[in-house]
PDB file of N, CA and C in Angstrom:
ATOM      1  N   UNK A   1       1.921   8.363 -12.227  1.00  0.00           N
ATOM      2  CA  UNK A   1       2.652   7.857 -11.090  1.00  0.00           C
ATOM      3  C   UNK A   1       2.156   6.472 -10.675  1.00  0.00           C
ATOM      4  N   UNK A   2       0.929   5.514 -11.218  1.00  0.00           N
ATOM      5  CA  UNK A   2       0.679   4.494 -11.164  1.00  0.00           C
ATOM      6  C   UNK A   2       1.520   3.652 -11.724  1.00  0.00           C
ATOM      7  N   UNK A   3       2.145   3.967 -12.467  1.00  0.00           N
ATOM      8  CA  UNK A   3       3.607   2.890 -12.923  1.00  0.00           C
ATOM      9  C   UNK A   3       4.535   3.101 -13.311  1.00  0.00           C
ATOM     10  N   UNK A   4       6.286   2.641 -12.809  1.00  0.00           N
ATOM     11  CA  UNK A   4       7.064   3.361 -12.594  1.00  0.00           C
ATOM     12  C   UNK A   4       7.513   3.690 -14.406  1.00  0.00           C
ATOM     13  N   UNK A   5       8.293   4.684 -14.836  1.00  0.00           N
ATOM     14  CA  UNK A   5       8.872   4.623 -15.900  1.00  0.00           C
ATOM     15  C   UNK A   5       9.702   5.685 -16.172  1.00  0.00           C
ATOM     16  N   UNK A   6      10.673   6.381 -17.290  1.00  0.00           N
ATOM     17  CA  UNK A   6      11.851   6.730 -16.846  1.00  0.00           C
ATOM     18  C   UNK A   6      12.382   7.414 -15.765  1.00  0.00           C
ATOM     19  N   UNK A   7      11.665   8.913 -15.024  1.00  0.00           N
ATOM     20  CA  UNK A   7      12.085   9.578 -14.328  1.00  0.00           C
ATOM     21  C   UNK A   7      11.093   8.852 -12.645  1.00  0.00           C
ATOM     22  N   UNK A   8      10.409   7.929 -12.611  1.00  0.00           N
ATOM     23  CA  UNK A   8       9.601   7.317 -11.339  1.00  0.00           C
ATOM     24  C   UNK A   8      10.026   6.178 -11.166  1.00  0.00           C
ATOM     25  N   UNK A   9      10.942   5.937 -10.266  1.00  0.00           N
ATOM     26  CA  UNK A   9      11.288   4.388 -10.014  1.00  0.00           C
ATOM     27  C   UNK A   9      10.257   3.572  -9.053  1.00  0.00           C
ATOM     28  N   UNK A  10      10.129   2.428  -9.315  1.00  0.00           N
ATOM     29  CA  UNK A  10       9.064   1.198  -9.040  1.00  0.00           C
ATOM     30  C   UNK A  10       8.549   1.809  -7.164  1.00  0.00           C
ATOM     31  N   UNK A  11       9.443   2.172  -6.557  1.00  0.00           N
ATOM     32  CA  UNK A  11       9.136   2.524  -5.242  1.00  0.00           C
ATOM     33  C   UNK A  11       8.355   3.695  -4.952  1.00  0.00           C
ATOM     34  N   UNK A  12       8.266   4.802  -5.511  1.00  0.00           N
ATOM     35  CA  UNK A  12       7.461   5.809  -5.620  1.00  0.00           C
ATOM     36  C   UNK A  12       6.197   5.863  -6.468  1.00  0.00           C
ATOM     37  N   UNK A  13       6.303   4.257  -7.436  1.00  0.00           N
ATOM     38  CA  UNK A  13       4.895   4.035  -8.142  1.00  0.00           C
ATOM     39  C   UNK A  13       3.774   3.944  -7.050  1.00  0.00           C
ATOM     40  N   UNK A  14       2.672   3.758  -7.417  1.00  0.00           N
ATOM     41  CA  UNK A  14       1.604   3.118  -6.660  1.00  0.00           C
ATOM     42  C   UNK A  14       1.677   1.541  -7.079  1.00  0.00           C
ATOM     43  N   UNK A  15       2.286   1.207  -7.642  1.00  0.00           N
ATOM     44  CA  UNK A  15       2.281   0.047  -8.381  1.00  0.00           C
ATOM     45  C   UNK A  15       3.184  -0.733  -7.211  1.00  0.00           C
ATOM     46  N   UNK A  16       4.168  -0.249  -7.082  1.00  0.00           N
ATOM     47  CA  UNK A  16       5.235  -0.372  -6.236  1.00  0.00           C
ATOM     48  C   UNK A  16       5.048  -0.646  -4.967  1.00  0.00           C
ATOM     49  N   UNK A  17       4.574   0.777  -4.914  1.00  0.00           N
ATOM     50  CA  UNK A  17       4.476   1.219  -3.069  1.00  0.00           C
ATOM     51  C   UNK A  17       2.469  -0.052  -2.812  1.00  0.00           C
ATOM     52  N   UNK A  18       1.953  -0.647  -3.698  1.00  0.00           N
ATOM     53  CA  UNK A  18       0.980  -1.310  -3.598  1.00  0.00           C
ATOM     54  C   UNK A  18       1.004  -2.545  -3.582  1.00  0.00           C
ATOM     55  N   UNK A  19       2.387  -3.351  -4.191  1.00  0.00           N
ATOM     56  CA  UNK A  19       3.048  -4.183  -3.822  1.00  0.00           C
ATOM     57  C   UNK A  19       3.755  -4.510  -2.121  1.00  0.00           C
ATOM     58  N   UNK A  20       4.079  -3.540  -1.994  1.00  0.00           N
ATOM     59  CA  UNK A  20       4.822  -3.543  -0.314  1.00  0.00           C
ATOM     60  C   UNK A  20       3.667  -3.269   0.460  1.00  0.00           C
ATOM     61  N   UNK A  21       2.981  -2.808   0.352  1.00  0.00           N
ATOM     62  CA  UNK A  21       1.744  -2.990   0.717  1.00  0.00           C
ATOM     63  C   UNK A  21       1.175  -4.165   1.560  1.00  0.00           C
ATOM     64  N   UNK A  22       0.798  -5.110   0.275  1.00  0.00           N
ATOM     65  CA  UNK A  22       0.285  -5.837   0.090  1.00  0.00           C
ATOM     66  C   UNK A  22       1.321  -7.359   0.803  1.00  0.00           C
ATOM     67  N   UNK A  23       2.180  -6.951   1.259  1.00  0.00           N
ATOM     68  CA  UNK A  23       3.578  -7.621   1.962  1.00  0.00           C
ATOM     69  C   UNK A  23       2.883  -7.531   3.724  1.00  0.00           C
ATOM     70  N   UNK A  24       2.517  -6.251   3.933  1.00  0.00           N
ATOM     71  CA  UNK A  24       1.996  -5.887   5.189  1.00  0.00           C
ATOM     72  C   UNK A  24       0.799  -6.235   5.874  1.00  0.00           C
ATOM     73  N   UNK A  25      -0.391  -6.475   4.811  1.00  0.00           N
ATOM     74  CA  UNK A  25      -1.506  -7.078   5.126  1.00  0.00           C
ATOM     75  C   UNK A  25      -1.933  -8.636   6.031  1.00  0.00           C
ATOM     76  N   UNK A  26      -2.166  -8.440   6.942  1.00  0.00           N
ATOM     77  CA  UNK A  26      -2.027  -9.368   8.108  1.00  0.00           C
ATOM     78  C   UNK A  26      -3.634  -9.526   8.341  1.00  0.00           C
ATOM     79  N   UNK A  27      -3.852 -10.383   9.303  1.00  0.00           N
ATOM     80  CA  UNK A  27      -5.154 -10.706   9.986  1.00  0.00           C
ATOM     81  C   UNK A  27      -5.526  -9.678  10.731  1.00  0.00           C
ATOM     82  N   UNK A  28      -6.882  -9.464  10.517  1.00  0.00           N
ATOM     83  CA  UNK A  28      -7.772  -8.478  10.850  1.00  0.00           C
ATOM     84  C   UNK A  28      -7.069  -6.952  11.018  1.00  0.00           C
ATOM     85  N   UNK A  29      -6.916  -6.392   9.595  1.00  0.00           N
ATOM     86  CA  UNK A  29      -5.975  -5.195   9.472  1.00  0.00           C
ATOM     87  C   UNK A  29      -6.908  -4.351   9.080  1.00  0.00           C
ATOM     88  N   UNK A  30      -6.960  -2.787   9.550  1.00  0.00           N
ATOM     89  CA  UNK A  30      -7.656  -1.904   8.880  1.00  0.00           C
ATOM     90  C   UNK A  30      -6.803  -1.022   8.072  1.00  0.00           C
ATOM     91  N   UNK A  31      -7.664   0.468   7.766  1.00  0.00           N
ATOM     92  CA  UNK A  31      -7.009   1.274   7.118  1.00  0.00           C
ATOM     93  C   UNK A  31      -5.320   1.933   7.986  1.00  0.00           C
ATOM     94  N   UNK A  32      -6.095   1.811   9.289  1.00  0.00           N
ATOM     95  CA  UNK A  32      -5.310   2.978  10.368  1.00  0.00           C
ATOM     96  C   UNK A  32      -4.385   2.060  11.087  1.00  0.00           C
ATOM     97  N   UNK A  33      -4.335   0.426  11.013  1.00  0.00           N
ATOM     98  CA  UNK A  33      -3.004  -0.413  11.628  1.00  0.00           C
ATOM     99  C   UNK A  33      -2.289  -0.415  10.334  1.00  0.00           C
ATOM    100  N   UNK A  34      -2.872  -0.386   9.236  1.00  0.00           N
ATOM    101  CA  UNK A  34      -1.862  -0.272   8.134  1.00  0.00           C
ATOM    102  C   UNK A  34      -0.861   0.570   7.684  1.00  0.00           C
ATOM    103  N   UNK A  35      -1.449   1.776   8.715  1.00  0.00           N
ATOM    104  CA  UNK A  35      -0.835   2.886   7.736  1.00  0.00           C
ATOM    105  C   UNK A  35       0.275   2.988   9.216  1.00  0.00           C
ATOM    106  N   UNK A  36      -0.161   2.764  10.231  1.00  0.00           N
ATOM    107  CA  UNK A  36       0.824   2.433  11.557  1.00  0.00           C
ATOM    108  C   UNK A  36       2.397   1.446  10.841  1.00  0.00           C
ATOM    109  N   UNK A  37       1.699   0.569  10.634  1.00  0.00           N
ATOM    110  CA  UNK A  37       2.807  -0.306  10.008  1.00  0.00           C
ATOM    111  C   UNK A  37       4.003  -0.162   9.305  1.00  0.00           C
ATOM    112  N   UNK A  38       2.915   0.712   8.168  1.00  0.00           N
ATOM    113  CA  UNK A  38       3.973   1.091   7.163  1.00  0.00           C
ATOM    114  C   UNK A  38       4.476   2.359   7.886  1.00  0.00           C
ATOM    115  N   UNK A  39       4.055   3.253   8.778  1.00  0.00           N
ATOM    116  CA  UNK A  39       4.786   4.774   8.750  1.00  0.00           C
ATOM    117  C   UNK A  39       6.238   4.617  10.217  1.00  0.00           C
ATOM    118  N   UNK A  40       6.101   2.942  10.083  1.00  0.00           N
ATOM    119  CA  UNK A  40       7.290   2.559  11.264  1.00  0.00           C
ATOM    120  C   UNK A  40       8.784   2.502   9.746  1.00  0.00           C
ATOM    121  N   UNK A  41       8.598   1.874   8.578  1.00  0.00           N
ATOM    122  CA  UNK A  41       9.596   2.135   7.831  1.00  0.00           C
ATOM    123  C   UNK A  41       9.197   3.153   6.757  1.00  0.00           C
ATOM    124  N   UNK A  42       8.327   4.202   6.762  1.00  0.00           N
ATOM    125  CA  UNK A  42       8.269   4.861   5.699  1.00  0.00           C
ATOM    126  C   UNK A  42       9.410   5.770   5.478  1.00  0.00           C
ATOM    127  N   UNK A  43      10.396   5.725   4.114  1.00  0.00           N
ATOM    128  CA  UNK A  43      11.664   6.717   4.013  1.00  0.00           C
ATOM    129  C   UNK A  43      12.738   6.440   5.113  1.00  0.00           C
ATOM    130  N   UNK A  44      13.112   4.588   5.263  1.00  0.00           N
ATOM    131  CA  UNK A  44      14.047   4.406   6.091  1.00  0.00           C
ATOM    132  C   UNK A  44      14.612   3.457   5.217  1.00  0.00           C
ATOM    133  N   UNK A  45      15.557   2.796   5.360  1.00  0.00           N
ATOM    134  CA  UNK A  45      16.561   1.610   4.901  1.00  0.00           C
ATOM    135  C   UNK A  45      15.708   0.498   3.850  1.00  0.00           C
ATOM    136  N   UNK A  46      14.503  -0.069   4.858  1.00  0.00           N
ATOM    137  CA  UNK A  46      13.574  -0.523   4.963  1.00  0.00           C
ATOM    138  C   UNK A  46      12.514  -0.090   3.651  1.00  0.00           C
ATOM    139  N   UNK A  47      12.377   0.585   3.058  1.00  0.00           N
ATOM    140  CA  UNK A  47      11.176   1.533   2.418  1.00  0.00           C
ATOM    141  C   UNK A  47      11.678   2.675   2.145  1.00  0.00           C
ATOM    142  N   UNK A  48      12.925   2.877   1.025  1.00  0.00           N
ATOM    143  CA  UNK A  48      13.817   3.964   0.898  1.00  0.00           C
ATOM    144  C   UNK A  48      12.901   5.232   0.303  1.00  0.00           C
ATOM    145  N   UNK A  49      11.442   5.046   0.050  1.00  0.00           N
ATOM    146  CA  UNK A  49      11.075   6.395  -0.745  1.00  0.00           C
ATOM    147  C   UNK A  49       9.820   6.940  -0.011  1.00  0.00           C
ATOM    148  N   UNK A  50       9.525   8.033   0.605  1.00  0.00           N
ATOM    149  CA  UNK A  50       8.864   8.600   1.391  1.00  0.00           C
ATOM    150  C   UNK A  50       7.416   9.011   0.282  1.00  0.00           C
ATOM    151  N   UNK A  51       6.181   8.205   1.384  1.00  0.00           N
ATOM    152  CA  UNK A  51       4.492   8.359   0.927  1.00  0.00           C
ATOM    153  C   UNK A  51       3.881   9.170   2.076  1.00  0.00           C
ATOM    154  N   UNK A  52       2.887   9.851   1.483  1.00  0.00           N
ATOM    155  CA  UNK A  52       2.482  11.139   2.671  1.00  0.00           C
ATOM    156  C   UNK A  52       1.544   9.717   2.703  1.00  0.00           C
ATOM    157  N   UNK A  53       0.139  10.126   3.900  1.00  0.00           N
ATOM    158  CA  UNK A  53      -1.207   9.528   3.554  1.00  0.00           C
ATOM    159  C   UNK A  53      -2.286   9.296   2.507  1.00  0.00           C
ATOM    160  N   UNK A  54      -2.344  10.886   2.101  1.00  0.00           N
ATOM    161  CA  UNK A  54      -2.734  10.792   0.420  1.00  0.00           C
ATOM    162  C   UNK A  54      -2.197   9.800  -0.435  1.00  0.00           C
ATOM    163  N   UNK A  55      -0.930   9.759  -0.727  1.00  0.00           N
ATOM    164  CA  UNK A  55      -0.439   8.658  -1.305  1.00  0.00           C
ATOM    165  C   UNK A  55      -0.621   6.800  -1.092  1.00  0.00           C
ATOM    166  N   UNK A  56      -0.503   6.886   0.087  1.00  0.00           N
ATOM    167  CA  UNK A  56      -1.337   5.449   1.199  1.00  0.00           C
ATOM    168  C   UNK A  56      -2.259   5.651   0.261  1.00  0.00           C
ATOM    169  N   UNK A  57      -3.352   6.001   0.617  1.00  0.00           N
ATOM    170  CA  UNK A  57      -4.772   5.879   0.071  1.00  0.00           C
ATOM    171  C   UNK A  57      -4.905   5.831  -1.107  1.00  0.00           C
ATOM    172  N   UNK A  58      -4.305   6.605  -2.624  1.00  0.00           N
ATOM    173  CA  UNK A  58      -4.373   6.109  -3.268  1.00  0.00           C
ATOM    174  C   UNK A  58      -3.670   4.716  -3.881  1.00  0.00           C
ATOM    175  N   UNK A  59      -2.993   4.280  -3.027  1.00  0.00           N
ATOM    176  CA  UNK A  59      -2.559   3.336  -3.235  1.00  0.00           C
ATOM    177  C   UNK A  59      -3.302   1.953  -3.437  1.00  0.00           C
ATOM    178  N   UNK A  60      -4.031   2.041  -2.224  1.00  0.00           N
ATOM    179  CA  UNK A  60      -5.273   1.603  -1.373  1.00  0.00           C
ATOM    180  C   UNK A  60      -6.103   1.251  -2.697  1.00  0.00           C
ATOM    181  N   UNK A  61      -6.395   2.294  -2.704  1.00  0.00           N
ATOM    182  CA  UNK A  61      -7.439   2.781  -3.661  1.00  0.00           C
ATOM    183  C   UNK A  61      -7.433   1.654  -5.177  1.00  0.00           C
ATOM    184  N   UNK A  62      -5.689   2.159  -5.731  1.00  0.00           N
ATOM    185  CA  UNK A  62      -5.431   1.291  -6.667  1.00  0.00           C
ATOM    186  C   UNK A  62      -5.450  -0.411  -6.627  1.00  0.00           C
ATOM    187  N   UNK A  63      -4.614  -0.648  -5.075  1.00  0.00           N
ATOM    188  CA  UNK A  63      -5.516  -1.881  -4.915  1.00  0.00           C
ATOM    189  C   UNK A  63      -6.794  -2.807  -5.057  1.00  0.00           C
ATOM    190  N   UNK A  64      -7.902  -1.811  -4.640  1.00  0.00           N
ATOM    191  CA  UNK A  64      -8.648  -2.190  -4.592  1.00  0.00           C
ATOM    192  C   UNK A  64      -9.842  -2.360  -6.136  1.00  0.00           C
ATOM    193  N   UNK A  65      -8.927  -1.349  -6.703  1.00  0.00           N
ATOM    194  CA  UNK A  65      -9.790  -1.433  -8.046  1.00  0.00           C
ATOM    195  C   UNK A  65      -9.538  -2.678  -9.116  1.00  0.00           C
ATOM    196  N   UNK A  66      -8.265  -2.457  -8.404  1.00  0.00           N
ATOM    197  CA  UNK A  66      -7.374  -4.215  -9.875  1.00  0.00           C
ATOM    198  C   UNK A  66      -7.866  -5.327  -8.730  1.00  0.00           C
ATOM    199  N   UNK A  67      -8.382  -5.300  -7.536  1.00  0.00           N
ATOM    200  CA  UNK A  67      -9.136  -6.347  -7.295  1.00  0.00           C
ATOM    201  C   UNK A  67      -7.918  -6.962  -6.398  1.00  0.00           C
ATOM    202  N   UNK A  68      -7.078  -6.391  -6.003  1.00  0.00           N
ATOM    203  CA  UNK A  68      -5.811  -7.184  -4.886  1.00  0.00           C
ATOM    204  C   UNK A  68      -6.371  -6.907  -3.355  1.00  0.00           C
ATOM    205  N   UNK A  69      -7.318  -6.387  -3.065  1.00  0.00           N
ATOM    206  CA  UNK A  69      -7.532  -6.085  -1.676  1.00  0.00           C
ATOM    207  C   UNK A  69      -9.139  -5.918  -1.699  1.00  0.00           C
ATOM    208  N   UNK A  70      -9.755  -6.764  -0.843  1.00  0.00           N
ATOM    209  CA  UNK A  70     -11.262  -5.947  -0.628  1.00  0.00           C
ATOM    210  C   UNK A  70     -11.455  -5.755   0.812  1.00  0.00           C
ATOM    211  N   UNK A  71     -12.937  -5.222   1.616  1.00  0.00           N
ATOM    212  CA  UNK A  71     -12.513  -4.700   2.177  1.00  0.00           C
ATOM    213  C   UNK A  71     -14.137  -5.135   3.235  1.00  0.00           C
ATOM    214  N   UNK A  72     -14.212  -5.961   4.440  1.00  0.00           N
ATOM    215  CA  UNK A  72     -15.118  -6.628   4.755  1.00  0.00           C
ATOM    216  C   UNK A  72     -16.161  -5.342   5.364  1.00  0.00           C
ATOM    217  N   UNK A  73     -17.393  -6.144   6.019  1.00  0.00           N
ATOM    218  CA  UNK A  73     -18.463  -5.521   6.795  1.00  0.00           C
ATOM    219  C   UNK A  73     -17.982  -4.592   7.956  1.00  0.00           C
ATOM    220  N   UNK A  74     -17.299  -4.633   8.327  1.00  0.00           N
ATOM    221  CA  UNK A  74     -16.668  -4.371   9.755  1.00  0.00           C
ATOM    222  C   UNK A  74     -15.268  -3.284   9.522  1.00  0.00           C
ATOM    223  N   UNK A  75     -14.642  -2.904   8.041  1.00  0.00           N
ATOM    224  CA  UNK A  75     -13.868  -2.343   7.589  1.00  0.00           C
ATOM    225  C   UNK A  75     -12.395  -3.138   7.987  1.00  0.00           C
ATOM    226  N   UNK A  76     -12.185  -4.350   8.034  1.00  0.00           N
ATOM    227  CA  UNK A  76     -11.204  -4.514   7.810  1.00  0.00           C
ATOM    228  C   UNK A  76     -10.624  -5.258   6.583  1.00  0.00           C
ATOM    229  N   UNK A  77      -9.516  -4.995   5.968  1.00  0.00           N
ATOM    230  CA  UNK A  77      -8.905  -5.351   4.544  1.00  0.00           C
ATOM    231  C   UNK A  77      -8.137  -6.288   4.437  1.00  0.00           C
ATOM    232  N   UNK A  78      -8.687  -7.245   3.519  1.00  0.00           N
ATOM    233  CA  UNK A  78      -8.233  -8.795   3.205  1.00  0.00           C
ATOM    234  C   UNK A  78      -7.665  -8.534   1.845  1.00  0.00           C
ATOM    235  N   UNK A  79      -6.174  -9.219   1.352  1.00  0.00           N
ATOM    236  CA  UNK A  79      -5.772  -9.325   0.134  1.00  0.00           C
ATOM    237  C   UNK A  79      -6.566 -10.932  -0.019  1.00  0.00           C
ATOM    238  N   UNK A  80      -6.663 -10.324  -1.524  1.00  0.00           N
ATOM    239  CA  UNK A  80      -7.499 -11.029  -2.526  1.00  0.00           C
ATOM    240  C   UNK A  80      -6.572 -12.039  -3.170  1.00  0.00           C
ATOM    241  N   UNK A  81      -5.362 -11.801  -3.143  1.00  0.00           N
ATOM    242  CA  UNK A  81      -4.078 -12.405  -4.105  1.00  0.00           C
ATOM    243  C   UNK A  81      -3.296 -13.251  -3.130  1.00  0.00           C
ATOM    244  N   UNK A  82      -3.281 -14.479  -3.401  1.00  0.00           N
ATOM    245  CA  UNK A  82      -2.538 -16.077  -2.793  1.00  0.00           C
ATOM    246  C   UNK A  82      -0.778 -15.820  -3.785  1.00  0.00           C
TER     247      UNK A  82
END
């Protein structure tokens, strides 16, 4: 489910849903304004494919391993990618 392919379209990837993500990341953002953010369009017009929290996090997660997000002293999360 990390990348979309025949029966997983790009929005239900983590690949996907880590991209839109990464759309949301603002100044001085943590785990818990992020997930605020996103759960204002999660499974609406906006963000047509519904992520529990588990899913958030690994998302997160995947971010952070390919190096698109790190994550300061104080726990808040800076994208890495201009």
């Amino acid at each position: 489910m990390i990348l979309p392919e025949k029966h997983i379209n790009i929005l239900e990837s983590y690949f996907g849903f880590g991209g839109y993500l990464l759309q949301l990341i603002g100044e001085n953002e943590t785990v818990d304004s992020l997930w605020e953010k996103f759960s204002l369009v999660n499974d609406t017009s906006e963000f047509p494919e519904y992520h529990s929290f588990d899913s958030y996090i690994y998302a997160l997660n995947y971010l952070f391993i390919i190096g698109a997000i790190n994550q300061d002293e104080k726990g808040g999360i800076h994208c890495e990618i201009n």
